[in-house]
C-alpha atoms as a PDB file:
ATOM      1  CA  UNK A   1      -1.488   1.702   9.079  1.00  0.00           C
ATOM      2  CA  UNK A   2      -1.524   3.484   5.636  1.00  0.00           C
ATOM      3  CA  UNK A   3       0.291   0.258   4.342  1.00  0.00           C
ATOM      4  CA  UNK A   4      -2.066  -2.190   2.573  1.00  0.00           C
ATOM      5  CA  UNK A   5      -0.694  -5.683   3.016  1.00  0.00           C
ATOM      6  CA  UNK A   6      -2.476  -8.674   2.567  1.00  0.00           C
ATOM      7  CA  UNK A   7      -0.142 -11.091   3.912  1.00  0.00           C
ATOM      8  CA  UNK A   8      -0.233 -10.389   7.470  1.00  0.00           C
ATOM      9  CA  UNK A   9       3.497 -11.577   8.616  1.00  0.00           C
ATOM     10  CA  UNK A  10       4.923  -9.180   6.080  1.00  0.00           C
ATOM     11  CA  UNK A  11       3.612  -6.216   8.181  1.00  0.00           C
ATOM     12  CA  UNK A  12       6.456  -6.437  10.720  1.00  0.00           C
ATOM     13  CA  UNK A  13       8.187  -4.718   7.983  1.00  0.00           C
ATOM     14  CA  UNK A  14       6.418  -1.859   7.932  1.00  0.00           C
ATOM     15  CA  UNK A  15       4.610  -1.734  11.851  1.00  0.00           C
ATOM     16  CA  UNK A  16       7.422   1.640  12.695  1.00  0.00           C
ATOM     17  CA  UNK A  17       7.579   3.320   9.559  1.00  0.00           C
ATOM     18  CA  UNK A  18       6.054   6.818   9.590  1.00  0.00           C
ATOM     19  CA  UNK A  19       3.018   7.808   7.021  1.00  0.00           C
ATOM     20  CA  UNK A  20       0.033  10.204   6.735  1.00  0.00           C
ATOM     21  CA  UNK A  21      -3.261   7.859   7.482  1.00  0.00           C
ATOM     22  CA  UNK A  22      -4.765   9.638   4.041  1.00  0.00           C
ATOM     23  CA  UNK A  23      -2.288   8.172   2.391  1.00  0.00           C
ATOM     24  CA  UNK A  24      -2.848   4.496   0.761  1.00  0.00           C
ATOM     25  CA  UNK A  25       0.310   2.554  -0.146  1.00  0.00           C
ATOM     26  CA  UNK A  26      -0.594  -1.184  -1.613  1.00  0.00           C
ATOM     27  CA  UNK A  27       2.555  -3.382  -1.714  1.00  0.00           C
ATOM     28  CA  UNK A  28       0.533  -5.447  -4.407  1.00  0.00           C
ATOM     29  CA  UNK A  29       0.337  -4.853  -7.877  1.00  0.00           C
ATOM     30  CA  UNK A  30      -3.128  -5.058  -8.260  1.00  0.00           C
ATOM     31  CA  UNK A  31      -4.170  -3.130  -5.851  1.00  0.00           C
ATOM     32  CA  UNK A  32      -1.990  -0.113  -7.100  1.00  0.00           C
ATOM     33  CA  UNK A  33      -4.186  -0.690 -10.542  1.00  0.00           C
ATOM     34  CA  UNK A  34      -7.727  -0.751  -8.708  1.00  0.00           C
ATOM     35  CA  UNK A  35      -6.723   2.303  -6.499  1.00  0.00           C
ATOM     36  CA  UNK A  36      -4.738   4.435  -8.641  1.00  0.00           C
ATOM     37  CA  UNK A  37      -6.180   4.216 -12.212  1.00  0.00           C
ATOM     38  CA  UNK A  38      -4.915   7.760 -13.297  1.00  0.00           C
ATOM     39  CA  UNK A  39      -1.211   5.943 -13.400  1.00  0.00           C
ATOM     40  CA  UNK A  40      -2.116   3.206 -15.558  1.00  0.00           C
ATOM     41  CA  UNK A  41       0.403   4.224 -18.067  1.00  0.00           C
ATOM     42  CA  UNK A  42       3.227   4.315 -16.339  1.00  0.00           C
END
């Protein structure tokens, strides 16, 4: 799943929701700064 959770009983949420697997979504701030550091500024 493309969907990077770290709390595993929040992935029920997202188990049937449709998304490339070259595609990284964090649900975490901190993660979206580590992985994307291009969008800092926004």
């Amino acid at each position: 799943m493309p969907i990077r959770e770290t709390d595993p009983w929040r992935l029920q949420y997202f188990e049937n929701v449709p998304c490339p697997d070259d595609v990284w979504i964090s649900t975490e701030d901190q993660d979206s700064w580590a992985w994307y550091p291009d969008h800092r500024w926004i």
